[in-house]
Structure formats: C-alpha cells, structure tokens
Protein backbone atom coordinates (compact mmCIF):
# COMPACT_ATOMS: atom_id res chain seq x y z
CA UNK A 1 -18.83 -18.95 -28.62
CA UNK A 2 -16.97 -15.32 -28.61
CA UNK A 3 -20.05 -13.61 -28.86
CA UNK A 4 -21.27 -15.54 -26.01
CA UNK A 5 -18.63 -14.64 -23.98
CA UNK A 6 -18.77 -11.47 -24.42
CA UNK A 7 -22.57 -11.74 -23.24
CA UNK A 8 -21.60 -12.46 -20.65
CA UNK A 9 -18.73 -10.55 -19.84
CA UNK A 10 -21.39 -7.34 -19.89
CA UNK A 11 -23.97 -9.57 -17.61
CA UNK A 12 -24.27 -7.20 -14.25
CA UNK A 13 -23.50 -9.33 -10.98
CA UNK A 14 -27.24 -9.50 -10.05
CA UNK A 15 -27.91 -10.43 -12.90
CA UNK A 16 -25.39 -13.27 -13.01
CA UNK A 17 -27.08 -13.85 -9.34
CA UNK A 18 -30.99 -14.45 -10.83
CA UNK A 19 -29.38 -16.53 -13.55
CA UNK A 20 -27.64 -19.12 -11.33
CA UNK A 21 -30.37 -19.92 -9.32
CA UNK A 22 -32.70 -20.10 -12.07
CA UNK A 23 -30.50 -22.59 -13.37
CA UNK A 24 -30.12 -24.98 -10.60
CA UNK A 25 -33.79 -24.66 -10.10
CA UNK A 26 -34.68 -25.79 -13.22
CA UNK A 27 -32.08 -28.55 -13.48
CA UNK A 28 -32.99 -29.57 -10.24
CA UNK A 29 -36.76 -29.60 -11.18
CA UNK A 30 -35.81 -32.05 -13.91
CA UNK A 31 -34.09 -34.49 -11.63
CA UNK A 32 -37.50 -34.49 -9.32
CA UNK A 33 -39.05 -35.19 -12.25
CA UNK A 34 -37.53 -38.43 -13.29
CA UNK A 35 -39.77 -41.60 -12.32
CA UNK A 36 -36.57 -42.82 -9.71
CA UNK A 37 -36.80 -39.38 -7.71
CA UNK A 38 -40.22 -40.72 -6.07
CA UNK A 39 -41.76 -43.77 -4.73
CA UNK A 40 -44.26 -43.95 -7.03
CA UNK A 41 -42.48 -42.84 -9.64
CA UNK A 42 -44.34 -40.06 -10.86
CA UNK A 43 -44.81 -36.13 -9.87
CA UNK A 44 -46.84 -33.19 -10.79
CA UNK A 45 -44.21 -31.10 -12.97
CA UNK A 46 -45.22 -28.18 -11.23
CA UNK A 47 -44.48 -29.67 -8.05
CA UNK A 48 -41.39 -30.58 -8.83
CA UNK A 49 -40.60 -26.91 -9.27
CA UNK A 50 -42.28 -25.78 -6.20
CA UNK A 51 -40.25 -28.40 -4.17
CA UNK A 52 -36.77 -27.47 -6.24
CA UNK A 53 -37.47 -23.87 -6.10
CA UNK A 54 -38.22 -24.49 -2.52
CA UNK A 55 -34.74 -25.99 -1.86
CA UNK A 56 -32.59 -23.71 -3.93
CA UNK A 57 -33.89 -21.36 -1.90
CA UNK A 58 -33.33 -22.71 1.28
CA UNK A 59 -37.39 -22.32 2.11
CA UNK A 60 -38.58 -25.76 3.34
CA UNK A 61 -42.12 -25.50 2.16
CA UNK A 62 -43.25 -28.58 0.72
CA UNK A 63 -46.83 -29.55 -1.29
CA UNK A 64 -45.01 -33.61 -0.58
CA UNK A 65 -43.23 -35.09 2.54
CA UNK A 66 -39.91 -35.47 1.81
CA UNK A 67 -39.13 -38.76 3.48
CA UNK A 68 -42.26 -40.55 2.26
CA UNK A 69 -43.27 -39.17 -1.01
CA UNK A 70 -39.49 -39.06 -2.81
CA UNK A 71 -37.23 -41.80 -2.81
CA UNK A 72 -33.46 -42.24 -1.57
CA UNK A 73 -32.48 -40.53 -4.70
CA UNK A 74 -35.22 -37.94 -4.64
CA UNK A 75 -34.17 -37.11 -1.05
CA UNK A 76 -30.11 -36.50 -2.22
CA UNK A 77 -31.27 -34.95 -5.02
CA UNK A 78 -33.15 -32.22 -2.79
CA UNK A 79 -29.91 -32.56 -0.43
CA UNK A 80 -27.46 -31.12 -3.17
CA UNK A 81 -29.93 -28.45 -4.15
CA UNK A 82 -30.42 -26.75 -0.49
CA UNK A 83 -26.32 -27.11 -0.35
CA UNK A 84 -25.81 -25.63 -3.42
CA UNK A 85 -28.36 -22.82 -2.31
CA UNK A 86 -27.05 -22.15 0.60
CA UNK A 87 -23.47 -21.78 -0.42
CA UNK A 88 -25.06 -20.43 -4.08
CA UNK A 89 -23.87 -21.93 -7.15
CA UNK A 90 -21.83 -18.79 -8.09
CA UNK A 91 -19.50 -20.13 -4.85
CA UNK A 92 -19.10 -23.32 -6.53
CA UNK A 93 -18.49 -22.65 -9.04
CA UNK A 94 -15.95 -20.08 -8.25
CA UNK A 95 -13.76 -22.62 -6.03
CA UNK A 96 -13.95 -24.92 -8.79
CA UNK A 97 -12.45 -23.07 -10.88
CA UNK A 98 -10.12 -21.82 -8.87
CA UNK A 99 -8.97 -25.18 -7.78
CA UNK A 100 -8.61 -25.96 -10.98
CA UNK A 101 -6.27 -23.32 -11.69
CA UNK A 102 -8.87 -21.52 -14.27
CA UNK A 103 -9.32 -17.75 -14.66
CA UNK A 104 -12.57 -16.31 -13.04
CA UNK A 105 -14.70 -13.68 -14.54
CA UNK A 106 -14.64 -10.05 -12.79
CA UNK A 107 -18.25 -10.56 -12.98
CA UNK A 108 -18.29 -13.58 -10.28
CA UNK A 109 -15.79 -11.55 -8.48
CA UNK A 110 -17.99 -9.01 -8.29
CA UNK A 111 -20.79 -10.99 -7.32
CA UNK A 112 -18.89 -12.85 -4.86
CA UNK A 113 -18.20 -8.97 -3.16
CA UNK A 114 -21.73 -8.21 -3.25
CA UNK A 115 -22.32 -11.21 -1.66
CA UNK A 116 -20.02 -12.06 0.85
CA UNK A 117 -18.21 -9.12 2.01
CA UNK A 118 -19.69 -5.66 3.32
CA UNK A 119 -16.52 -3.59 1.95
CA UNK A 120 -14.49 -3.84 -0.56
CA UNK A 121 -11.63 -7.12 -0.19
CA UNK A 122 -8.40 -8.18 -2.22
CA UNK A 123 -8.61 -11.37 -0.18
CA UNK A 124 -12.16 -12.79 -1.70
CA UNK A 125 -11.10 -16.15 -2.73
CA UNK A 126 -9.22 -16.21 1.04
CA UNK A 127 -13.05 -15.61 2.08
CA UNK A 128 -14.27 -17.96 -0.35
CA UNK A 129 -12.17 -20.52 0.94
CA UNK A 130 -12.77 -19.75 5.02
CA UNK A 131 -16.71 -20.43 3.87
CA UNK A 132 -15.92 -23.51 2.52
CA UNK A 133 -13.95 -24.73 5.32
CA UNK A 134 -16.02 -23.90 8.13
CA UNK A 135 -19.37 -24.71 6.04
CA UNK A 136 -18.07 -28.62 5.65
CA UNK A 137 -16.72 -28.84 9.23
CA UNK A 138 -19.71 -27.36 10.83
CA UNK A 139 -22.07 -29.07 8.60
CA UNK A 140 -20.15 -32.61 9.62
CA UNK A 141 -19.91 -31.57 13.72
CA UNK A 142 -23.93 -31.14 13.59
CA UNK A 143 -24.45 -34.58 11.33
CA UNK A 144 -22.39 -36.22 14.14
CA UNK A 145 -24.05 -34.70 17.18
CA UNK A 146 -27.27 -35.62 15.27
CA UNK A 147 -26.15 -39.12 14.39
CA UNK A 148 -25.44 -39.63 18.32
CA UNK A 149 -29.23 -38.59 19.11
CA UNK A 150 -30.62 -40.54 16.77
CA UNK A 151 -28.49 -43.86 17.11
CA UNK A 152 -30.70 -44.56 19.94
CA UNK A 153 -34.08 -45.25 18.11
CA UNK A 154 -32.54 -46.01 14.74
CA UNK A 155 -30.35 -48.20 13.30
CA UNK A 156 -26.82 -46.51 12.61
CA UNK A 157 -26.50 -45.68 8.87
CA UNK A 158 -30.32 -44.46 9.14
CA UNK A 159 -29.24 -42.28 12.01
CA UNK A 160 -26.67 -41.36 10.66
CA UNK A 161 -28.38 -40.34 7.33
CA UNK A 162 -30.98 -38.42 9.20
CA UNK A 163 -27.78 -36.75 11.27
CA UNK A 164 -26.56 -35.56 7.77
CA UNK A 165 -29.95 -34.47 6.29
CA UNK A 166 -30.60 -32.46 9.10
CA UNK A 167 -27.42 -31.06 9.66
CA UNK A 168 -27.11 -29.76 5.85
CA UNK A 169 -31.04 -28.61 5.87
CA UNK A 170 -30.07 -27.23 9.56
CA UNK A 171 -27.19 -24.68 8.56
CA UNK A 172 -28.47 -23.87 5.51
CA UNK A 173 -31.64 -22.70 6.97
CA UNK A 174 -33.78 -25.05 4.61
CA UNK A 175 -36.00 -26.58 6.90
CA UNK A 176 -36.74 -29.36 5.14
CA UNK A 177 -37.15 -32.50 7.12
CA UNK A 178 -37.26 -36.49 6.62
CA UNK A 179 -39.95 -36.48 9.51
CA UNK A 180 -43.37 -36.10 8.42
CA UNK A 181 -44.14 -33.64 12.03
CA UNK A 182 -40.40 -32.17 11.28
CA UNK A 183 -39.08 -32.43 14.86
CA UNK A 184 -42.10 -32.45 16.86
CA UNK A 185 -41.52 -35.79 18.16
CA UNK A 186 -38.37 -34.74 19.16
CA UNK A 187 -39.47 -31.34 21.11
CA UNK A 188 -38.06 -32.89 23.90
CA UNK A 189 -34.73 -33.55 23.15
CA UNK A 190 -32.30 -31.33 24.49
CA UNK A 191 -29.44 -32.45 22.63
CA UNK A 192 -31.56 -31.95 19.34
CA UNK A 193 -33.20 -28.66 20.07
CA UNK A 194 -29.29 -27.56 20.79
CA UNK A 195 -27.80 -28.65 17.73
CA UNK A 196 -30.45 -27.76 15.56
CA UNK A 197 -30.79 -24.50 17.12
CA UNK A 198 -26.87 -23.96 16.72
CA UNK A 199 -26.51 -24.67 13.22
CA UNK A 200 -29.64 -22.48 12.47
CA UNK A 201 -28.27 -19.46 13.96
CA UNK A 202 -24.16 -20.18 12.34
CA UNK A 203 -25.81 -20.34 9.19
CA UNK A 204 -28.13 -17.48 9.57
CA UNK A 205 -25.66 -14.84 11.05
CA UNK A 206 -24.19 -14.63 7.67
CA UNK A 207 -20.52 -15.20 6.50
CA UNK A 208 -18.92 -11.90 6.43
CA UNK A 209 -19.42 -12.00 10.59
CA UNK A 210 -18.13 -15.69 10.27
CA UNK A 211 -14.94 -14.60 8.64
CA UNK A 212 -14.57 -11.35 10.87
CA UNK A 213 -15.51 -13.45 14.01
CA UNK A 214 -12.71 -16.26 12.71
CA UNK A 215 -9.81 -13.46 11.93
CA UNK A 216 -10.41 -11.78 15.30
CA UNK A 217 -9.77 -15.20 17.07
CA UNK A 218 -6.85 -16.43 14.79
CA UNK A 219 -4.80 -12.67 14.49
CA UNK A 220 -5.93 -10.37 16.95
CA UNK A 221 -6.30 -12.10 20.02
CA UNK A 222 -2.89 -10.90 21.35
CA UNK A 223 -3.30 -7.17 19.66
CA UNK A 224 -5.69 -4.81 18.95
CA UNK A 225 -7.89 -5.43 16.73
CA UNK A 226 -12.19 -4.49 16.37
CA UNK A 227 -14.89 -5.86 15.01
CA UNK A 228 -16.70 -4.02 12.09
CA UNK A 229 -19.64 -2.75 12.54
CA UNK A 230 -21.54 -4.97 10.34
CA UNK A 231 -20.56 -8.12 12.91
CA UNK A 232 -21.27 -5.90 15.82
CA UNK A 233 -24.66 -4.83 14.51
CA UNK A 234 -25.17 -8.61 13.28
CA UNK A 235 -24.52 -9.96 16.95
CA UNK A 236 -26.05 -7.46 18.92
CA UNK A 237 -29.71 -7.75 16.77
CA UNK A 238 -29.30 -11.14 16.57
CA UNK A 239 -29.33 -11.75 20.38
CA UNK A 240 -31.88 -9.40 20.52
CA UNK A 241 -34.42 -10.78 18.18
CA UNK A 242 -33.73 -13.97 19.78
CA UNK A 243 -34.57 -13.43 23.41
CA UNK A 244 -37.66 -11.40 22.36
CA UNK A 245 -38.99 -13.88 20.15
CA UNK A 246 -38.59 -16.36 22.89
CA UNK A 247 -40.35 -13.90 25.47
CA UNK A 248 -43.60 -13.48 23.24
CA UNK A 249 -43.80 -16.76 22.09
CA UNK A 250 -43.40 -18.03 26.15
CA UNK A 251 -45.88 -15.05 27.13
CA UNK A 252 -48.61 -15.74 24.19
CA UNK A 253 -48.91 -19.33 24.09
CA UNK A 254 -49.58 -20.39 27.38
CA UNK A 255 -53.23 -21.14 26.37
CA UNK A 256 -52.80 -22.77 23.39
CA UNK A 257 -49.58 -24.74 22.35
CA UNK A 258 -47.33 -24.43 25.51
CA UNK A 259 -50.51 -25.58 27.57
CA UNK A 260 -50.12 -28.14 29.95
CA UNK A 261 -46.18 -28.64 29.37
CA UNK A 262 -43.40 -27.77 32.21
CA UNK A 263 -41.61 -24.40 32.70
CA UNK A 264 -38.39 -26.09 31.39
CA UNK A 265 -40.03 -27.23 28.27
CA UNK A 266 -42.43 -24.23 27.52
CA UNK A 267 -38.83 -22.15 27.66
CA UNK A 268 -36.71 -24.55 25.49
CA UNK A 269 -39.88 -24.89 22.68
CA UNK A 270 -40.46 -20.88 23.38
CA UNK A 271 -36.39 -20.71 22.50
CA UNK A 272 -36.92 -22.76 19.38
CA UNK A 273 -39.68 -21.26 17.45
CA UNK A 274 -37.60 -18.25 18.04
CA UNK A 275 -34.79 -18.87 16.17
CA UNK A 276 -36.10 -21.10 13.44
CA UNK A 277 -38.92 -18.19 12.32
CA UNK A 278 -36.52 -16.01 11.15
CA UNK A 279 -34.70 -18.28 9.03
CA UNK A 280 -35.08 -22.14 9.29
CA UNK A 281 -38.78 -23.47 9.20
CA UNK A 282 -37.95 -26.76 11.90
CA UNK A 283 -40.99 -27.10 14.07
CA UNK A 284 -41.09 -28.53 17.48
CA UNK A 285 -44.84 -27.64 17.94
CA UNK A 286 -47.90 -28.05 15.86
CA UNK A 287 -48.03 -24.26 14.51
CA UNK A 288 -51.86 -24.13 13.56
CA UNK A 289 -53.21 -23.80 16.54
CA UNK A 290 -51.28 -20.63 17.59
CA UNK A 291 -53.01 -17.35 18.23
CA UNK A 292 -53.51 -14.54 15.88
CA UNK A 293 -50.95 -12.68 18.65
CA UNK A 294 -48.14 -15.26 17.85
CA UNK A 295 -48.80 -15.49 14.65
CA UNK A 296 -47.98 -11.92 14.10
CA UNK A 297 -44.92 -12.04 16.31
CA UNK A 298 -43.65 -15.04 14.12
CA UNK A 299 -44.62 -13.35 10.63
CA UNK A 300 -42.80 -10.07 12.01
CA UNK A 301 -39.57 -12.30 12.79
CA UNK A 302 -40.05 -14.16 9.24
CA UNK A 303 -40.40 -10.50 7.63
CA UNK A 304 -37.06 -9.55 9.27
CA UNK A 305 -35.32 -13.09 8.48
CA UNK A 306 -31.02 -13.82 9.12
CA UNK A 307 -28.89 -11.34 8.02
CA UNK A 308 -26.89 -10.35 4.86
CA UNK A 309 -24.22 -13.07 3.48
CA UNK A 310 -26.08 -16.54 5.12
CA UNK A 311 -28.38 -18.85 3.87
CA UNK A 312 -31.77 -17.05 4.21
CA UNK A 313 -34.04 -14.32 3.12
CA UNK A 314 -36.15 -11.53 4.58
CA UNK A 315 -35.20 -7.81 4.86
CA UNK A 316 -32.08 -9.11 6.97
CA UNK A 317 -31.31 -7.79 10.44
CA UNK A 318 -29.13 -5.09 9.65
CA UNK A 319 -31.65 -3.59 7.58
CA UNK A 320 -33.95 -3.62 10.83
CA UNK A 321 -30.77 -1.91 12.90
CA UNK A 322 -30.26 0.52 10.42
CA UNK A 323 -34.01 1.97 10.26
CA UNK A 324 -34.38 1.71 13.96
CA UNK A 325 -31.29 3.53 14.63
CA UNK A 326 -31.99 6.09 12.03
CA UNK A 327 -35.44 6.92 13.22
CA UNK A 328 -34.56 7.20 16.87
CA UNK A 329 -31.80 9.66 16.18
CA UNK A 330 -34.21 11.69 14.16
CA UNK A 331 -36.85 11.80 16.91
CA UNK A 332 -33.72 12.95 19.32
CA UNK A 333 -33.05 15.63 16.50
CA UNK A 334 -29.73 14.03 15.02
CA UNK A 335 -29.76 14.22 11.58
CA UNK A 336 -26.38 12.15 10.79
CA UNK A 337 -27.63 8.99 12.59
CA UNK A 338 -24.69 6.66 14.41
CA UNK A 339 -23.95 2.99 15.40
CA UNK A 340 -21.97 1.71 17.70
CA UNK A 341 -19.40 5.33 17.62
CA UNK A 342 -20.16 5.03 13.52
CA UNK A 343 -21.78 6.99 11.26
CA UNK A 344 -24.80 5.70 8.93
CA UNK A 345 -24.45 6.92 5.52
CA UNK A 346 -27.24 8.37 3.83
CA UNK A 347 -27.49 5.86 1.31
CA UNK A 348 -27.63 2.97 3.83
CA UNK A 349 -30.63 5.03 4.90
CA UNK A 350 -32.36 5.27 1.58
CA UNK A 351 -31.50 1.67 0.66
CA UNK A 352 -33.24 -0.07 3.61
CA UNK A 353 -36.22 2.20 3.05
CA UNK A 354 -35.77 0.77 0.02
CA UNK A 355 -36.30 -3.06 0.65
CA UNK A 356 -38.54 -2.30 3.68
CA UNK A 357 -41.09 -0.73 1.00
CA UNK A 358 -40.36 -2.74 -1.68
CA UNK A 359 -40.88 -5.65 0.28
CA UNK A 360 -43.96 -5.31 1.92
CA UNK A 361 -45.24 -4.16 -1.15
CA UNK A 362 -44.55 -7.17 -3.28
CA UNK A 363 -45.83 -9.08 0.00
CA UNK A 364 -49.26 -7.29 -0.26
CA UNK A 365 -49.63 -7.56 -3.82
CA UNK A 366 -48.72 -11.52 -3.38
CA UNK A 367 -51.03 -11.91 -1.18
CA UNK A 368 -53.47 -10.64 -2.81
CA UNK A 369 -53.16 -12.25 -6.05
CA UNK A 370 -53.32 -15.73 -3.35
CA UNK A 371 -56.47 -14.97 -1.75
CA UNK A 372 -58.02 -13.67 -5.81
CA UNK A 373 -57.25 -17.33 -7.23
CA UNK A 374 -57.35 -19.73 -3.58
CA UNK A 375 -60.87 -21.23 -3.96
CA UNK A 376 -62.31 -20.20 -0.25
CA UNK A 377 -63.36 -23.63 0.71
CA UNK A 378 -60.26 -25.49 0.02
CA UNK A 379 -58.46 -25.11 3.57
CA UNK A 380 -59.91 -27.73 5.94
CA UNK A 381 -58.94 -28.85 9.58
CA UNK A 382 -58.84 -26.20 12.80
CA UNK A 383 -57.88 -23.24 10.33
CA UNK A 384 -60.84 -23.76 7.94
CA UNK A 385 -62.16 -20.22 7.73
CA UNK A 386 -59.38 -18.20 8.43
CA UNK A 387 -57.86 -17.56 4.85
CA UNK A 388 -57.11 -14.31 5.62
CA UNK A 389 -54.28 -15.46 8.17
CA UNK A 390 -52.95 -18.41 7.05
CA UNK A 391 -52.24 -17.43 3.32
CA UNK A 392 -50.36 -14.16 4.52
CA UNK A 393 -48.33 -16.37 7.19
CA UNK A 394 -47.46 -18.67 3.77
CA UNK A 395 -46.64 -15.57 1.78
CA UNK A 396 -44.32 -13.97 4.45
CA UNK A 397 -42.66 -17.66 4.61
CA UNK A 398 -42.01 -17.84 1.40
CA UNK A 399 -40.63 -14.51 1.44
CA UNK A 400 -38.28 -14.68 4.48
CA UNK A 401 -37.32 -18.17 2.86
CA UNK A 402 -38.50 -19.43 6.48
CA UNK A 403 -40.69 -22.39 5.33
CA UNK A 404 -42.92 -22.41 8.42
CA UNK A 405 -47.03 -23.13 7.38
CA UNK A 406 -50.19 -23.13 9.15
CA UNK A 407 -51.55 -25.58 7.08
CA UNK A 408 -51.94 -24.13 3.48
CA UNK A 409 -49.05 -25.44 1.55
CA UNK A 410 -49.99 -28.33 1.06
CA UNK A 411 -53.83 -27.79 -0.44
CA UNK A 412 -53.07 -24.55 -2.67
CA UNK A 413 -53.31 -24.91 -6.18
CA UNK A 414 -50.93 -24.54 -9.06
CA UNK A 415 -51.11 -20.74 -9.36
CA UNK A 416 -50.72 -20.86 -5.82
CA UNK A 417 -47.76 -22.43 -5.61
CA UNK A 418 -46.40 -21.08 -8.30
CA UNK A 419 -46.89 -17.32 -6.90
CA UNK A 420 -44.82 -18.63 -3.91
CA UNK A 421 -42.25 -20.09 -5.99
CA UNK A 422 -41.98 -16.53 -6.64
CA UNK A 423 -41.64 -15.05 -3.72
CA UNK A 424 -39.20 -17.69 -2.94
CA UNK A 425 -36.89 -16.64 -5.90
CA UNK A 426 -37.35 -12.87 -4.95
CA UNK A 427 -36.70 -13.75 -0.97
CA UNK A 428 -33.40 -15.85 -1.50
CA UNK A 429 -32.11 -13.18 -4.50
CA UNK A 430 -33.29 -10.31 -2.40
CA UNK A 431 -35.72 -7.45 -3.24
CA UNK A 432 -33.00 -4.89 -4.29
CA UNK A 433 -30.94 -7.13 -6.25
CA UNK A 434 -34.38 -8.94 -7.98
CA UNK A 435 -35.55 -4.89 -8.81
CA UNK A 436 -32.25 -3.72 -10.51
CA UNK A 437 -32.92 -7.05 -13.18
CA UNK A 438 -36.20 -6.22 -13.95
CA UNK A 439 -35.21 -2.24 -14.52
CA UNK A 440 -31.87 -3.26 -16.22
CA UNK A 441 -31.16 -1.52 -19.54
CA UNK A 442 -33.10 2.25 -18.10
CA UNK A 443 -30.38 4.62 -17.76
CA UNK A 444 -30.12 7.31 -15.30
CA UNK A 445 -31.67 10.69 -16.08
CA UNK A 446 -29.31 13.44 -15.31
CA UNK A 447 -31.75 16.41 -15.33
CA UNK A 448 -32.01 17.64 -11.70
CA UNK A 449 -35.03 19.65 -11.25
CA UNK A 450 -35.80 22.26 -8.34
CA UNK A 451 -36.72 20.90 -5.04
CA UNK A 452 -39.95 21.93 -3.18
CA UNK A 453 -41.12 20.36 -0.15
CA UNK A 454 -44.21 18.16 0.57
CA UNK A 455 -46.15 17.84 4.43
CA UNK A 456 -45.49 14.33 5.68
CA UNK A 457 -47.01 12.53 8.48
C-alpha cells in the first residue's frame, strides 16, 4: 500500500488526467455491459466501450439509440458518465474529499490548476466549489425550462426526465439524445432551440471565464476591477465564431437543408448548427444532405471546438486567437504580438503551433487508418459513395468531442469504432496533455547546438 502511494505521489498531473478517464470509461463500459443496461439485454462489448468512451468524453456519437436500444438503467448509467466527464472525475473526486475533511494530493491540485485556472490560484477549491454550484443550478434551470416544453406532448415525469437528460447532455456538451432524430422534431421550438442553445454555449465557454465572469459581478461591480485576458479573448472569439457560423450555414444551405423553410426559421436552425458544431452534437436538421461547402465550414468549427476549462474538445478557441493574432502582427512587422493591450508570450506561441500541428496530424493519420480498414461499400443511403467526406467529418467529430455524423457511425466496424474511441480519448484529454504521457520518462537534452537558418515559405 506505501509503495503504491508513493506511485502515485510521482504520477505527473496529465498523467493522473489519462488515468481517470480511462477509469470511468472502463467501469462505465462494464455497467453497459450488464444484461439490465439494454432492452434486450445484451450488447456488443465493443460497443459498450464506444458508447462509454463516447460519454466520458462528452462526444455524443452513438453505433445504438440511446432511448430505444438501452434501458432506464442503461440511459442513467450513460447520464452519470457524461456528468462525470464533463465535470471530470478528478473534480469529484476532489470535492469529495474535501467535504469529507480528507487531505488531497498536490498531484490533483495540480491537475485541478492545469485544468481549471489559466494562472496560478491559492483559492482552487474556492473555484472548485463555484463549478459545482453553478454546474447543479444551471444544469436544474435548463431541466426545468425543458420540462415546461415538453409537458405539453408528454406526460410529466417523462417530460420531466427528458428535461433532465437534455439539460445534463446539454451543458456538458454531450449531445447525446433520448430522441432517435435528436431534436429535429423539435427545430421549431423556440423555447427549445433557446435553452439548448444556452446551456451549450455556458458549458462550452469554459469555467475559468465562469468564475472570472461570476467574481466581476459579485466584487467588482462597484470598483474597478478587469477581466483577464483569457475571458476577454474567450468572449470576444466566442461571439465571433458564433455569428459566422450562423452566416455560412444561412448563406450555404439555402438549396439544400434550409430549402423551402421561412426567413425566421432558416436563421434560428442557421443559429443552431452554429453553436452545437463546435461543441455539442444536437441536431435540428438532417445533416447528410448538406453540401461539401457546409460541411467544411462545420468540420472547421468542430476542429476549433469550446474553449479551455469546459466540457469539450478541439484545439479550443483561444488557441485559434492566439495564432491569428500572432500571425497578423507578424505580417504588420511586430514581432512581440499583443491582445487586447497584452502581450503574447513566446511560449503561448510555440504551444498552439503545437496542438494546431499535432492535431491535424493525428486527424490525418486517423483518417487514414479509417478509410485503409472501412470496407468501401458499407455506407448506404444519399451519402453512399462519398467515403472520402463523411469518414473525415466522423474523425474531426470525434476529435472536437462534437458528436455530429453524416451517417457513418452507425455502420463502421469494430476497428472503426475503436480508432474513434481514440480520438475521443485524445480530444477530451487534449493533444498536448495526451503527447507529454506517451513521451513521459525522456528527459531533456541540455546540449544547445549552433543555430543556422533554413528558407521557409
């Protein structure tokens, strides 16, 4: 037991990070697997992962429908695990103790900073706790605004367990749905498309501008106080990434999935595929018939994903802010790039180069391992024939933790699925924190050899 502890004592935070999800996914796997989780009592084991994996990591792709292939049980089961990913288990686990009145590791605290906070804090339990708090009262305004929707075509405790599924799946950028079209019959809904759309974008903005957002209105309203620029940058990208989305998707699907629908509509579905491609994986359209234009707008905003500290993957919007900012102020000639009357460091420079490359070079390689073992004829329907497209839309999904598919997920084998399962892992851990495991133990050289320069571009 000492020697164990000490184990883990020298276990580096992102380390500790891969370990606790791997855990939950597993454990969760094995729940799935038991004969009460599904109506027939009986799943494919490696479906089970796929669909634990899937929830852990807040993804939403699913190879079974979640309200008709897995039973009451199944269903809370799946609930728990896209909680317990979206808050992480490391959070849990951490308040648990803590309410308990039991010491914590430095190695959760640390993991907890890397996590949840841009800068160093004292106060990381006082975050901690704030995440808690608004993650339960948020969660329960949405199951209630839901529950209200719903109450009108369901009975009451069946609207009001959709209200909570939804509402949990919602913030925590899952995507996972009890409805077999997600919320395509629902498109319509104002009050739906709101709510959802709310919780998406609370959960997705990430805690850290939560807690800033929170402090500013609670201790600084009557003195002067600013917002870091990590919330600023968050906000201001956010908003951005939103109203373009909506633009291109209102612009480019005219023809084909906004056709024959009213301004009014066109605009509040536009508004919704927006938001939820970056993190959530809701529908309020049938996706497969998009064009190849839209379809790279959407894998772009999937590829990009929330930001740093919520629920969901991709290479997070700050990254994006950072690398645009950097290379504009190069073009100008300013070689100490600035944000918002802030300098960039160098090192936030390097580091989103970083996950930029890394990513879309684990994306390629994915998806090309997909297309090596996806027999050719097994896609059928409208996208029959164009492989190409819809397994790269499934691997950026997976990726960006989005769970948004043209069709794929669904007929794709075992090594398939269990490539995305994956890229799911790798999305929700994120690229630079999955890297640093797989190169633990190298040790820095520290022979510095003479520079000499090299023509780029």
């Amino acid at each position: 037991m000492t020697s164990l502890r000490h184990h883990l004592r020298k276990i580096h935070p992102a380390s500790l990070l891969l370990i606790s999800f791997l855990t939950t996914i597993f454990v969760g796997a094995g729940f799935l697997t038991l004969p009460v989780s599904t109506r027939s009592g009986q799943i494919h084991v490696v479906d089970a992962l796929f669909t634990a994996t899937s929830a852990v990591c807040v993804t939403g792709l699913t190879v079974q429908d979640t309200g008709t292939y897995f039973s009451m049980f199944g269903q809370i089961v799946i609930l728990i695990l896209i909680q317990i990913g979206g808050l992480g288990l490391m959070t849990i686990s951490v308040m648990f103790f803590r309410f308990f009145g039991k010491s914590v590791s430095f190695q959760h605290r640390m993991a907890m900073q890397e996590t949840f906070s841009h800068t160093p804090r004292k106060d990381i339990y006082s975050i901690l706790k704030s995440i808690f708090i608004f993650t339960g009262l948020t969660e329960l305004v949405g199951a209630v605004l839901l529950t209200i929707s719903w109450s009108r075509q369901y009975p009451f405790p069946q609207a009001a367990y959709l209200g909570l599924f939804h509402s949990v799946s919602a913030f925590c950028n899952a995507g996972f749905s009890l409805f077999a079209s997600s919320l395509v019959d629902f498109r319509d809904s104002i009050p739906v498309n709101l709510t959802i759309c709310g919780l998406i974008v609370l959960g997705g903005i990430g805690f850290p501008v939560i807690y800033d957002l929170h402090h500013y209105l609670s201790q600084c309203r009557h003195a002067r106080c600013k917002f870091s620029i990590q919330t600023k940058s968050v906000l201001t990208t956010t908003f951005i990434l939103i109203v373009a989305g909506t633009m291109f998707y209102l612009m480019l699907e005219q023809a084909h999935s906004l056709k024959g629908s009213g301004l009014g509509h066109q605009i509040l579905y536009s508004l919704f595929q927006s938001i939820t491609a970056r993190t959530a994986g809701f529908n309020t359209l049938d996706l497969s018939g998009i064009s190849n234009a839209c379809a790279m707008i959407m894998m772009l905003l999937m590829f990009i994903g929330a930001s740093p500290g919520s629920c969901a993957g991709g290479i997070k919007t700050t990254t994006l802010t950072v690398l645009v900012v950097s290379t504009w102020n190069r073009l100008k000639g300013n070689y100490r790039p600035s944000l918002f009357k802030k300098s960039i460091s160098e090192a936030n420079i390097t580091k989103s180069l970083s996950i930029v490359g890394l990513s879309t070079f684990l994306i390629v390689l994915v998806f090309s391992l997909m297309l090596i073992c996806q027999p050719a004829h097994q896609i059928q329907g409208p996208i029959a024939g164009d492989q190409f497209r819809v397994y790269l839309f499934e691997v950026i999904s997976a990726f960006g933790t989005v769970g948004l598919s043209l069709g794929a997920t669904s007929v794709i084998n075992d090594w398939g699925k269990l490539l995305l399962v994956i890229m799911m892992l790798i999305g929700r851990v994120g690229v630079m924190s999955f890297s640093y495991v797989i190169t633990v133990g190298q040790k820095k050289s520290g022979i510095e050899y003479v520079e000499e320069n090299l023509m780029l571009g």
